[in-house]
C-alpha atoms as a PDB file:
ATOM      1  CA  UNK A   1      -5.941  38.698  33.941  1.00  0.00           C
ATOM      2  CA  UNK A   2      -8.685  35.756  33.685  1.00  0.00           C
ATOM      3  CA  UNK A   3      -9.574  34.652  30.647  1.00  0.00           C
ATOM      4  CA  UNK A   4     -13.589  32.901  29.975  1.00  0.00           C
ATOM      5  CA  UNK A   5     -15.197  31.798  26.837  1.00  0.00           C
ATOM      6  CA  UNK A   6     -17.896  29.276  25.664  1.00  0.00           C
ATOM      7  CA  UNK A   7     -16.432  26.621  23.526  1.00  0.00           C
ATOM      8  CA  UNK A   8     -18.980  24.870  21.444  1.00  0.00           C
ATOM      9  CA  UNK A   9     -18.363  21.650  19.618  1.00  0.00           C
ATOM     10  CA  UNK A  10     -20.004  20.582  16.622  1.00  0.00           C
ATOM     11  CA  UNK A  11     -20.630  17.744  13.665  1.00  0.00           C
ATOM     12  CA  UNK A  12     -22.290  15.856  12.081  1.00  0.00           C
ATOM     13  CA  UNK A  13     -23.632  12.294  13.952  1.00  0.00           C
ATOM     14  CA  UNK A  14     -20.772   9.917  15.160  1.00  0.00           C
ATOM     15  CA  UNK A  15     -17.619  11.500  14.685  1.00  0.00           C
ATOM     16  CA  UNK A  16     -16.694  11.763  17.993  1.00  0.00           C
ATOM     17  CA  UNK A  17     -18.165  15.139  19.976  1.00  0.00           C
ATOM     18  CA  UNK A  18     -19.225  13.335  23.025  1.00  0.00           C
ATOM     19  CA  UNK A  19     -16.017  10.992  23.276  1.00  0.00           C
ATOM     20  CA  UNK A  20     -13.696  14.664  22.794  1.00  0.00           C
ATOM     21  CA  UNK A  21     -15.887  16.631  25.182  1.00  0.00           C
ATOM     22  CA  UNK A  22     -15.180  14.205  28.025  1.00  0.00           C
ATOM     23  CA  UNK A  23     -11.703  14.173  27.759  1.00  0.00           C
ATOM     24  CA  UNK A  24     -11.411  18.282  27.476  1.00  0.00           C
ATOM     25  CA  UNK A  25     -13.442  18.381  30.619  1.00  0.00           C
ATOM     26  CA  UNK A  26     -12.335  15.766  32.256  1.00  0.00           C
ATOM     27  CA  UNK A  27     -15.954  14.680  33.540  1.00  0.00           C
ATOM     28  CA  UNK A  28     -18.013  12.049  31.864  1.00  0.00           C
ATOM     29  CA  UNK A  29     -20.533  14.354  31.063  1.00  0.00           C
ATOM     30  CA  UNK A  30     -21.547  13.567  27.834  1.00  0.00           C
ATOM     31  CA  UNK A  31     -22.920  10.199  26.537  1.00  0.00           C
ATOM     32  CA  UNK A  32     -20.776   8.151  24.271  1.00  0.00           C
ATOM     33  CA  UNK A  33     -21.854   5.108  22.567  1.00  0.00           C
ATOM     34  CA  UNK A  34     -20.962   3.596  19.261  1.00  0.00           C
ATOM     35  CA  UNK A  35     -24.718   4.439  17.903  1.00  0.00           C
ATOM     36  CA  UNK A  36     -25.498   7.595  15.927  1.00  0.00           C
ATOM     37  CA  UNK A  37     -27.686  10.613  17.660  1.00  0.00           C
ATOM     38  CA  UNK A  38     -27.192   9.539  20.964  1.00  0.00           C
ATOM     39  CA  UNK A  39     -26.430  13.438  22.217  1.00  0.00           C
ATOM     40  CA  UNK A  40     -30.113  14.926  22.062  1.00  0.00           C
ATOM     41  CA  UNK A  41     -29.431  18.010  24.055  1.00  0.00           C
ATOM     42  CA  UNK A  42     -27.136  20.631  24.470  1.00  0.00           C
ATOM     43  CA  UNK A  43     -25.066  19.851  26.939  1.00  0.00           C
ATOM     44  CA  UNK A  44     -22.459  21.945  29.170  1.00  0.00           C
ATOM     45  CA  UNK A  45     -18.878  20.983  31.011  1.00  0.00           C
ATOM     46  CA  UNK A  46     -17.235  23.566  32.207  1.00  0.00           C
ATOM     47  CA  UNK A  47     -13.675  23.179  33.017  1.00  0.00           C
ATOM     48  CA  UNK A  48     -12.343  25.800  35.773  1.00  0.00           C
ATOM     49  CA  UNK A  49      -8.272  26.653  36.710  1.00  0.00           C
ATOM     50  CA  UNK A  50      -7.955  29.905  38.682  1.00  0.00           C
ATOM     51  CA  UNK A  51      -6.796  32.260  35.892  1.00  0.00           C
ATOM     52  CA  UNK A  52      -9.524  31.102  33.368  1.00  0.00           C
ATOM     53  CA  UNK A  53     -12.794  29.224  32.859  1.00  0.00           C
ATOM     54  CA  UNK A  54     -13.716  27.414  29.582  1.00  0.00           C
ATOM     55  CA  UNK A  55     -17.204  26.219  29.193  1.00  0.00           C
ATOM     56  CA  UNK A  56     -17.381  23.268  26.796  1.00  0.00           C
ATOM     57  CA  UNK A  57     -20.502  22.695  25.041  1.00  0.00           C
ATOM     58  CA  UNK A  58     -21.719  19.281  23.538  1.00  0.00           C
ATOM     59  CA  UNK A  59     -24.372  19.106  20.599  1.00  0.00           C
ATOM     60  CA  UNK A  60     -26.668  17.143  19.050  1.00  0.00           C
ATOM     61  CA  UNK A  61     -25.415  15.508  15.847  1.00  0.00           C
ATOM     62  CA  UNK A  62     -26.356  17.983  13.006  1.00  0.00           C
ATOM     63  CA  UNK A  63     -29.063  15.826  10.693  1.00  0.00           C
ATOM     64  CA  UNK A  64     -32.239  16.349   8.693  1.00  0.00           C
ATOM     65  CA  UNK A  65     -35.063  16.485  10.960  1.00  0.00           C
ATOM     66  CA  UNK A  66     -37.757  13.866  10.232  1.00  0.00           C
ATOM     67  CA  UNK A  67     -40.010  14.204  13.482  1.00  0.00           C
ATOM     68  CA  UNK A  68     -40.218  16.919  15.686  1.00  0.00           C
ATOM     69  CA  UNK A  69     -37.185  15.483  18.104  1.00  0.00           C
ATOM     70  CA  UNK A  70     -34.665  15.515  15.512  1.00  0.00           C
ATOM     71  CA  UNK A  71     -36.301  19.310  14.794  1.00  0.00           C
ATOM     72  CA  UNK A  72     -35.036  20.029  18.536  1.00  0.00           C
ATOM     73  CA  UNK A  73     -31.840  18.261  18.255  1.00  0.00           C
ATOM     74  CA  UNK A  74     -31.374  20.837  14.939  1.00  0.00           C
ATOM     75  CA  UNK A  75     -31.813  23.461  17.310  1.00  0.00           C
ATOM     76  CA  UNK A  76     -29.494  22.780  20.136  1.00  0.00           C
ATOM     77  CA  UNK A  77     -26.762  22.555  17.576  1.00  0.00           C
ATOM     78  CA  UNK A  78     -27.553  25.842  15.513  1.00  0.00           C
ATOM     79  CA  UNK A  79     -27.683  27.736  18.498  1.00  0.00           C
ATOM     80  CA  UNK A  80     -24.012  27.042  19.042  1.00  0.00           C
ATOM     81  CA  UNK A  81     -23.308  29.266  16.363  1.00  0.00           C
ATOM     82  CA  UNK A  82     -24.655  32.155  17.995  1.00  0.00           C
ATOM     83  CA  UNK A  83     -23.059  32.381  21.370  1.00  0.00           C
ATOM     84  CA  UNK A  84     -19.494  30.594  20.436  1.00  0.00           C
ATOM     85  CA  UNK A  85     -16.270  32.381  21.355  1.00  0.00           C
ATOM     86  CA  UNK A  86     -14.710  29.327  19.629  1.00  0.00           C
ATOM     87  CA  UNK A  87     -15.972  27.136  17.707  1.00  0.00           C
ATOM     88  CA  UNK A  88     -14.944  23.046  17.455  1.00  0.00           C
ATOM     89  CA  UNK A  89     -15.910  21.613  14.323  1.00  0.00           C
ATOM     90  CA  UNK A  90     -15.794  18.006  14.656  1.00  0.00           C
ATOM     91  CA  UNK A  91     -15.059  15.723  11.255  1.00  0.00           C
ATOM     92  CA  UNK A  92     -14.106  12.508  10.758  1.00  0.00           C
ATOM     93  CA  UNK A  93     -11.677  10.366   8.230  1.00  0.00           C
ATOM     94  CA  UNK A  94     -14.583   8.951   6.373  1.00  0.00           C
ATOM     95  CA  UNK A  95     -16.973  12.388   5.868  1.00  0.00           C
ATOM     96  CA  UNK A  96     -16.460  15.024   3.164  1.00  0.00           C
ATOM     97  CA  UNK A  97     -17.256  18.764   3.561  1.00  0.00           C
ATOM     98  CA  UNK A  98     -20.781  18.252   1.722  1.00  0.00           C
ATOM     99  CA  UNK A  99     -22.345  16.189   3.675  1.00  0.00           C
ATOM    100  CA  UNK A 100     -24.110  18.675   5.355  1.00  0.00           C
ATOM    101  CA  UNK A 101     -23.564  21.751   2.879  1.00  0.00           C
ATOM    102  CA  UNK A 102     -26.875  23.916   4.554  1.00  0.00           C
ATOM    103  CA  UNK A 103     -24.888  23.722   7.942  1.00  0.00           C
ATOM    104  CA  UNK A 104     -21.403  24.219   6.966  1.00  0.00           C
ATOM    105  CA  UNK A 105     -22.341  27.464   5.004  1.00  0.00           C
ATOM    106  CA  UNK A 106     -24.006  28.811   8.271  1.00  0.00           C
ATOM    107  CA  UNK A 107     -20.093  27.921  10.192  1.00  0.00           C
ATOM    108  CA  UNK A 108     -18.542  29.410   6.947  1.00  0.00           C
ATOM    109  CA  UNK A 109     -20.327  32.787   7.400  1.00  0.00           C
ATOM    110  CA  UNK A 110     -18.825  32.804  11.420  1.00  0.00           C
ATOM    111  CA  UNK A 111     -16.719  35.499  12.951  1.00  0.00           C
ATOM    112  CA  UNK A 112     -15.318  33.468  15.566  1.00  0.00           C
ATOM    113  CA  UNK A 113     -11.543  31.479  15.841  1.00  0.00           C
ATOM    114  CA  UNK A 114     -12.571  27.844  14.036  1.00  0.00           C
ATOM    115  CA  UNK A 115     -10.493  24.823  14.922  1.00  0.00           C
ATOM    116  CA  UNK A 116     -11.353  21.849  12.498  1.00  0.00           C
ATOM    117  CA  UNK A 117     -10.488  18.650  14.201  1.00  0.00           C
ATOM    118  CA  UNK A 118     -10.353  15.770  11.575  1.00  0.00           C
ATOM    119  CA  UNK A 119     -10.877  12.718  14.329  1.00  0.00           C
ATOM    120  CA  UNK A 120     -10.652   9.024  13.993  1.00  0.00           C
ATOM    121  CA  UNK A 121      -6.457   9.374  12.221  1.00  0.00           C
ATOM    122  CA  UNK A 122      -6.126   6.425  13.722  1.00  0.00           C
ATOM    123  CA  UNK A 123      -8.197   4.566  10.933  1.00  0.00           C
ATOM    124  CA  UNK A 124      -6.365   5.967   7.903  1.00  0.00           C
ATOM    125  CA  UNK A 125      -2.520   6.955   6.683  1.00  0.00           C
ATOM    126  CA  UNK A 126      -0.971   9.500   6.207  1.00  0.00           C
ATOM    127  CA  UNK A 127      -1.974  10.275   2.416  1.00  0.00           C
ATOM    128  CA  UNK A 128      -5.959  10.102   3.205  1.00  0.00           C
ATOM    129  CA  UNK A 129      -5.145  12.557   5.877  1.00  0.00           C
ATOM    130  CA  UNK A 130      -3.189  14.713   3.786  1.00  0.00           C
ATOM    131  CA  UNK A 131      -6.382  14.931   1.238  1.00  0.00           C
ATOM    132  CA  UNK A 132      -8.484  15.568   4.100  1.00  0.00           C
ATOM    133  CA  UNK A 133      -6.506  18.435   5.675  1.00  0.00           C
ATOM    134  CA  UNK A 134      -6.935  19.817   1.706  1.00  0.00           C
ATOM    135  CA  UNK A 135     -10.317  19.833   1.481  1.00  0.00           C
ATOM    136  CA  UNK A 136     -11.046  21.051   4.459  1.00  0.00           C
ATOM    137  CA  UNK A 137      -8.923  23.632   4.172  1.00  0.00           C
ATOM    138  CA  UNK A 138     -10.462  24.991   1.032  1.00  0.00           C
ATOM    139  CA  UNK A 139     -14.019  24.617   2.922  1.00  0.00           C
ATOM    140  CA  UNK A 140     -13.398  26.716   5.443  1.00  0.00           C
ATOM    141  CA  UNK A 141      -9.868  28.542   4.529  1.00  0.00           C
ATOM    142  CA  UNK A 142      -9.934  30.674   8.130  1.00  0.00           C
ATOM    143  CA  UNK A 143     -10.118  27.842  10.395  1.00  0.00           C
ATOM    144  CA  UNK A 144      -6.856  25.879  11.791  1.00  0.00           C
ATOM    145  CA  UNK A 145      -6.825  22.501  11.182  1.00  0.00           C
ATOM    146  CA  UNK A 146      -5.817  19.568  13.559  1.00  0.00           C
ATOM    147  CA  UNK A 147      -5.958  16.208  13.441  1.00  0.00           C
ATOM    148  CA  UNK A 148      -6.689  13.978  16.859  1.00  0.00           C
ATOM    149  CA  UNK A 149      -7.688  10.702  18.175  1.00  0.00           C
ATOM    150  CA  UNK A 150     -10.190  11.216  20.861  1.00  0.00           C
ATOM    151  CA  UNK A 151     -10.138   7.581  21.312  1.00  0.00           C
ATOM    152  CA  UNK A 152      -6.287   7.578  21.892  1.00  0.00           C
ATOM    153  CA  UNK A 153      -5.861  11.143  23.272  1.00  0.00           C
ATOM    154  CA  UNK A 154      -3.823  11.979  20.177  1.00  0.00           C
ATOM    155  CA  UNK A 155      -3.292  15.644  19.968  1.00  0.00           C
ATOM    156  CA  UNK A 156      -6.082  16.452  21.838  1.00  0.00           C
ATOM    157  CA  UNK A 157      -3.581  18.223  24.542  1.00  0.00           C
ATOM    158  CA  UNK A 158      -2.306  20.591  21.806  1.00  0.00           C
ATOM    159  CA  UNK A 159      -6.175  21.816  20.810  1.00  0.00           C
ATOM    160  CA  UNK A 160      -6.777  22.487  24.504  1.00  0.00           C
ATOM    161  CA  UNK A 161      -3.633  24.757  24.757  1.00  0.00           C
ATOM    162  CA  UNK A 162      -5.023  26.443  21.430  1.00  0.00           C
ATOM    163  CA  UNK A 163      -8.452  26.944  23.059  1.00  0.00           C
ATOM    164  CA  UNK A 164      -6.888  28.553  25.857  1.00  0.00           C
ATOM    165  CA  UNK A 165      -4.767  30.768  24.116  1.00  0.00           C
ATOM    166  CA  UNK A 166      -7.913  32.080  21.749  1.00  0.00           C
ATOM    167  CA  UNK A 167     -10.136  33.103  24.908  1.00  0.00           C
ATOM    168  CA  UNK A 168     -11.203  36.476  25.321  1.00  0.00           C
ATOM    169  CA  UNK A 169     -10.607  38.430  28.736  1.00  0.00           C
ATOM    170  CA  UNK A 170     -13.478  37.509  30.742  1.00  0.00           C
ATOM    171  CA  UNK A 171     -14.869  36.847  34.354  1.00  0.00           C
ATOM    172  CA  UNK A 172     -15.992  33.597  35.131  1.00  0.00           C
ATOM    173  CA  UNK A 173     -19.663  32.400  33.844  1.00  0.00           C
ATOM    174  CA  UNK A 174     -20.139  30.165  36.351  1.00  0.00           C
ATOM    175  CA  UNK A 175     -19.310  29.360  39.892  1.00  0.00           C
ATOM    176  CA  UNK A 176     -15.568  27.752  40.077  1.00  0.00           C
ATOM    177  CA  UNK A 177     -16.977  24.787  41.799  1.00  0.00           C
ATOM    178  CA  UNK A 178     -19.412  24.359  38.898  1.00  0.00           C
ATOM    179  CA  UNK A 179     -18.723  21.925  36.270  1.00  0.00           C
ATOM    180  CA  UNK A 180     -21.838  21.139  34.371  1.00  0.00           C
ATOM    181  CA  UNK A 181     -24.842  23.448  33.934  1.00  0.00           C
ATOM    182  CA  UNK A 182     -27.147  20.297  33.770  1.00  0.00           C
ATOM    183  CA  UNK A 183     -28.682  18.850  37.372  1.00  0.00           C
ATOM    184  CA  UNK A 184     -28.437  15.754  38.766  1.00  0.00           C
ATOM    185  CA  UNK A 185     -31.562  14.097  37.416  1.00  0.00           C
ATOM    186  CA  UNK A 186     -30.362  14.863  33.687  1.00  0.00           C
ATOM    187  CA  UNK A 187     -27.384  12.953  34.154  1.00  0.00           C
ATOM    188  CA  UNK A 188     -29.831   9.698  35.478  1.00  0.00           C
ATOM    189  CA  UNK A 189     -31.985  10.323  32.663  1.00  0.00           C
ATOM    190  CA  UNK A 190     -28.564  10.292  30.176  1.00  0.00           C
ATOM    191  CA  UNK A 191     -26.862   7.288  31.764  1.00  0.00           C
ATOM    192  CA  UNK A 192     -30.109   5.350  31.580  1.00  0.00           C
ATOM    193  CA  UNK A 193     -30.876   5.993  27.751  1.00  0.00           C
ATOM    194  CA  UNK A 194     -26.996   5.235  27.516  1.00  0.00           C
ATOM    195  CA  UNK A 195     -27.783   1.649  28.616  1.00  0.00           C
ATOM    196  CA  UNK A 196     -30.677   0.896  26.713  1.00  0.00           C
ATOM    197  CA  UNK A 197     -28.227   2.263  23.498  1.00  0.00           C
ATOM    198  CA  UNK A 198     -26.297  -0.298  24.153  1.00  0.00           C
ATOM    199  CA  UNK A 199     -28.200  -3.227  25.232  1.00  0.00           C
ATOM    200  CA  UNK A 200     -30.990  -2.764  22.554  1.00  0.00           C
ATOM    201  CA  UNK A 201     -31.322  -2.641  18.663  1.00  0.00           C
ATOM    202  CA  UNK A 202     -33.104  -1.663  15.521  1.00  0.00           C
ATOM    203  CA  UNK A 203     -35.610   1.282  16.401  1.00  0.00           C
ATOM    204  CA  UNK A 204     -35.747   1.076  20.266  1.00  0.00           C
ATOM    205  CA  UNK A 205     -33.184   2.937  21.336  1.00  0.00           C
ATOM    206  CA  UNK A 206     -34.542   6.218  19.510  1.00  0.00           C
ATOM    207  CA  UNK A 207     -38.210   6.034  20.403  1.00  0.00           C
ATOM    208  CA  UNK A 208     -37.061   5.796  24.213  1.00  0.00           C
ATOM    209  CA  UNK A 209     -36.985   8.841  26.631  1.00  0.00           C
ATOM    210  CA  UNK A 210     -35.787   8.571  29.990  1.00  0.00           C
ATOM    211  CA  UNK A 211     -37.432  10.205  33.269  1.00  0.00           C
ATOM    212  CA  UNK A 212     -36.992  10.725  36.747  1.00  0.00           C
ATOM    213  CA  UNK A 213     -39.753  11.179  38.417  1.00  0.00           C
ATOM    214  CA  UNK A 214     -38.162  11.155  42.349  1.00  0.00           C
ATOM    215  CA  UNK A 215     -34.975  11.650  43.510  1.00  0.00           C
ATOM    216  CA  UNK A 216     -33.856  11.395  47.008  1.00  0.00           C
ATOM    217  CA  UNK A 217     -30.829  12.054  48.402  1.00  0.00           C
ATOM    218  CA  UNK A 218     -29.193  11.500  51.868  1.00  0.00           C
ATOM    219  CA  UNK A 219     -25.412  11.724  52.860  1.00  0.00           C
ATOM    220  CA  UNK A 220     -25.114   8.178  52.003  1.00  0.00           C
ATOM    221  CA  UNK A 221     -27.255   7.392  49.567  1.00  0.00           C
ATOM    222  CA  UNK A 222     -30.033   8.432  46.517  1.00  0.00           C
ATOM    223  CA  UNK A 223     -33.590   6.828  46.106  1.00  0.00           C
ATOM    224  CA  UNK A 224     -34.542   7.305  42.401  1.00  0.00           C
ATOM    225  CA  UNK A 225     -37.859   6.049  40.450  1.00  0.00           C
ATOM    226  CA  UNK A 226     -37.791   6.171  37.103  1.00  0.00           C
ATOM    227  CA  UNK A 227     -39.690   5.919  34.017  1.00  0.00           C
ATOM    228  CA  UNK A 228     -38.641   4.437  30.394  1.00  0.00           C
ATOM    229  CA  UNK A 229     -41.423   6.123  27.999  1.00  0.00           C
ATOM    230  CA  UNK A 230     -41.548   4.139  24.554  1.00  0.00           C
ATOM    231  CA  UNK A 231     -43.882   4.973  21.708  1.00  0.00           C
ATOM    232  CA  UNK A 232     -45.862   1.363  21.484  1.00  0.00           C
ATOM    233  CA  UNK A 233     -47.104  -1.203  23.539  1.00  0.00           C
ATOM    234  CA  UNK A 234     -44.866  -3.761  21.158  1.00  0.00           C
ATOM    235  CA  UNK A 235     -41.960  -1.830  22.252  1.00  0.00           C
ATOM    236  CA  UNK A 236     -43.042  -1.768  26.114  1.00  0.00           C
ATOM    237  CA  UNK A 237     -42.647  -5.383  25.810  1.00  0.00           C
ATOM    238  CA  UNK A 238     -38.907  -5.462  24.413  1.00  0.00           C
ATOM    239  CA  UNK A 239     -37.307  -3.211  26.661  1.00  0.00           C
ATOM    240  CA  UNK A 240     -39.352  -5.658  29.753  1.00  0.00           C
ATOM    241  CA  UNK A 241     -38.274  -8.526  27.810  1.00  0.00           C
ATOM    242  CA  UNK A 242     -39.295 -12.413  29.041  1.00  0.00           C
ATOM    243  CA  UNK A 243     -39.980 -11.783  32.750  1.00  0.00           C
ATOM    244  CA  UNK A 244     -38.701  -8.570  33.120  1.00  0.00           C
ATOM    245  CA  UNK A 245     -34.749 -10.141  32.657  1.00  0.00           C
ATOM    246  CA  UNK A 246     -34.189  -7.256  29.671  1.00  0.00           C
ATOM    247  CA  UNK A 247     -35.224  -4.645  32.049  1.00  0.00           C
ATOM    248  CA  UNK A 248     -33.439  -5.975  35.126  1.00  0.00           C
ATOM    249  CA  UNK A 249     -29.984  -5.859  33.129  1.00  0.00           C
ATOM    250  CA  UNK A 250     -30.815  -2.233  32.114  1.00  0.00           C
ATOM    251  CA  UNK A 251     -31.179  -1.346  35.898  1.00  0.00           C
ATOM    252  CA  UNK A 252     -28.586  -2.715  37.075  1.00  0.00           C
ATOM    253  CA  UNK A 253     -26.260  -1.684  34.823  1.00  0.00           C
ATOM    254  CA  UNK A 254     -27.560   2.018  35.120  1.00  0.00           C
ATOM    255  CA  UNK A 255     -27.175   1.656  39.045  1.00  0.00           C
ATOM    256  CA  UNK A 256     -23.960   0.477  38.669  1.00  0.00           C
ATOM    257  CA  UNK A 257     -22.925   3.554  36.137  1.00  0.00           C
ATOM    258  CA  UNK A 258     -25.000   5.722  38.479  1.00  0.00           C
ATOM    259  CA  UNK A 259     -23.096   4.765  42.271  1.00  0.00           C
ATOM    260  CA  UNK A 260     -19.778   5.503  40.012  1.00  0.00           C
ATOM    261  CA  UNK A 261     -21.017   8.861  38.966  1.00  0.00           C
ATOM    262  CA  UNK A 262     -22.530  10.251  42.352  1.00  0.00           C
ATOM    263  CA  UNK A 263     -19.914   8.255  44.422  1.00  0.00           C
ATOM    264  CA  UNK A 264     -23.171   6.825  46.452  1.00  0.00           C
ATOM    265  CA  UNK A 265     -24.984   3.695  47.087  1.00  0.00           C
ATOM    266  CA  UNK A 266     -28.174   3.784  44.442  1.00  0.00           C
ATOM    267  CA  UNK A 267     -31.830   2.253  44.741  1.00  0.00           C
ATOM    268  CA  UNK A 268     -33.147   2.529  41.317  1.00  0.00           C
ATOM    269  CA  UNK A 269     -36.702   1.770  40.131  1.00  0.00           C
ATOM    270  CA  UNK A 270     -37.270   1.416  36.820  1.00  0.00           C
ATOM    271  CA  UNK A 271     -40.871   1.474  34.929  1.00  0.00           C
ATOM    272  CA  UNK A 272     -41.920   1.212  31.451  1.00  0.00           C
ATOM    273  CA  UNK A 273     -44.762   3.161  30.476  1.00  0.00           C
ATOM    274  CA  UNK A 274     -45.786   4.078  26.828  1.00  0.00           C
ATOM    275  CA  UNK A 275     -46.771   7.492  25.210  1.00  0.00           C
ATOM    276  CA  UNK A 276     -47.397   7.107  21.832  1.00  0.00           C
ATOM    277  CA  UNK A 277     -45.520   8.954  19.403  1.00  0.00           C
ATOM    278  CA  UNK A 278     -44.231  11.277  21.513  1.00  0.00           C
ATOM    279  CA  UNK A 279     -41.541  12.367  19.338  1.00  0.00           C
ATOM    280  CA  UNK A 280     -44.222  14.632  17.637  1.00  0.00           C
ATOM    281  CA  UNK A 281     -46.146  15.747  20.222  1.00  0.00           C
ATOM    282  CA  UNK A 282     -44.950  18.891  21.287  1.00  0.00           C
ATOM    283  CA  UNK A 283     -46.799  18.275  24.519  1.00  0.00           C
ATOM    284  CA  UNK A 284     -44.307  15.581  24.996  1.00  0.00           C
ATOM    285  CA  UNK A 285     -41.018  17.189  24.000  1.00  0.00           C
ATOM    286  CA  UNK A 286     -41.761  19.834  26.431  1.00  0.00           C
ATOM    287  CA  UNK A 287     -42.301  17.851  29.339  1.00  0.00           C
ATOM    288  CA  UNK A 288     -39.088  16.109  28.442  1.00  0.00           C
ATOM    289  CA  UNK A 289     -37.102  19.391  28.508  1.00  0.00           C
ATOM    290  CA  UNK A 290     -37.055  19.793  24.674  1.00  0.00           C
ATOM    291  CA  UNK A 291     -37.349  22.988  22.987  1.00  0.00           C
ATOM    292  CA  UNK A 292     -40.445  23.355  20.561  1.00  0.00           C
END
């Protein structure tokens, strides 16, 4: 008997999807800063044994869109609804059911085997917890409740044996060598805007999108040029920064992240060119692999 199922996780911004999809897959597939919306696609890890195959699905943050990005981000996460065998809804200590009622109502309405994971227990005692496992029991009364720290692998073993034990009967999805359904220039794209998440501030890191524009590889090593598109010309200039040293620390760190992740020596170029207001222009959003 094998056993196959899509597992879809998500949440609202920042509770910790990215952080728990990495440690169910074991790959670091998914993004993870401290900063809010930094998943902007819909990303797969699939994790294969020989009796069963689990593919793991990463969203964007649910939020109310206010440019046509964030519209695209609301779609990658709504269409986890549809195709779920199980569904991972990710909360935190600090969020309430209402935060996002319009969403929750959509999860409420769902056929599927719900697990509610209340993250971040590490933050809190036992009492707050207790509340939380309350209300979130009388939000969504079918779904089982645990509560984990993805941060400190608490419990996160016990959901995994749960996920495995609510899969249908299935044949595999994928290949069994296969554990992402994202190539290799998405993953240069993600680890890049990872770095400028963390190495810039206020309103750079979302008006930044990352692309690869050439990617060579050899047994030993991968040539890649890419390009940071920003929205102005006063933002081209931050992310260069006072003779290109702001830059230079991006790349390196990204080449560093990169040889890591491919296990290969990486020459990275790195250029900043500006399209303005991209996240609008549908024009844009599809040549960046967004759906519009």
């Amino acid at each position: 008997m094998h056993k196959a199922g899509f597992v879809n996780i998500v949440g609202n911004p920042n509770v910790g999807k990215s952080t728990l999809m990495n440690l169910l897959v074991g790959e670091r597939i998914s993004i993870a800063t401290f900063k809010a919306q930094t998943t902007r696609h819909r990303i797969m890890g699939i994790l294969n044994t020989p009796e069963m195959q689990i593919v793991f699905s990463d969203t964007p943050g649910v939020l109310k869109p206010n440019y046509k990005l964030q519209e695209s981000m609301l779609q990658f996460s709504e269409s986890a609804l549809t195709d779920a065998d199980v569904l991972l809804y990710v909360t935190d200590m600090v969020e309430t059911p209402d935060k996002n009622q319009e969403f929750l109502s959509k999860v409420q309405r769902m056929q599927v085997p719900i697990l509610v994971l209340i993250n971040k227990i590490d933050l809190s005692n036992q009492k707050v917890l207790e509340e939380k496992v309350a209300l979130w029991h009388d939000a969504l009364p079918q779904a089982e409740i645990f509560p984990i720290s993805a941060l400190h692998r608490f419990n996160v073993d016990n959901v995994l044996e749960r996920i495995k034990a609510l899969l249908p009967e299935s044949p595999a999805y994928f290949d069994k060598d296969q554990w992402t359904d994202k190539p290799a220039r998405f993953f240069v794209t993600e680890i890049l805007r990872e770095k400028i998440l963390l190495y810039y501030d206020k309103e750079i890191p979302y008006s930044v999108e990352a692309v690869v524009e050439q990617f060579k590889e050899t047994e030993k090593n991968i040539h890649i040029n890419a390009v940071i598109y920003c929205e102005r010309e006063s933002q081209k200039g931050i992310i260069i920064g006072h003779q290109g040293v702001a830059l230079k620390r991006v790349s390196t760190e990204a080449r560093k992240s990169l040889e890591k992740f491919f296990g290969k020596s990486i020459y990275l170029e790195v250029f900043v060119k500006v399209d303005k207001d991209w996240r609008n222009s549908e024009r844009a959003l599809k040549a960046y692999g967004y759906e519009v």
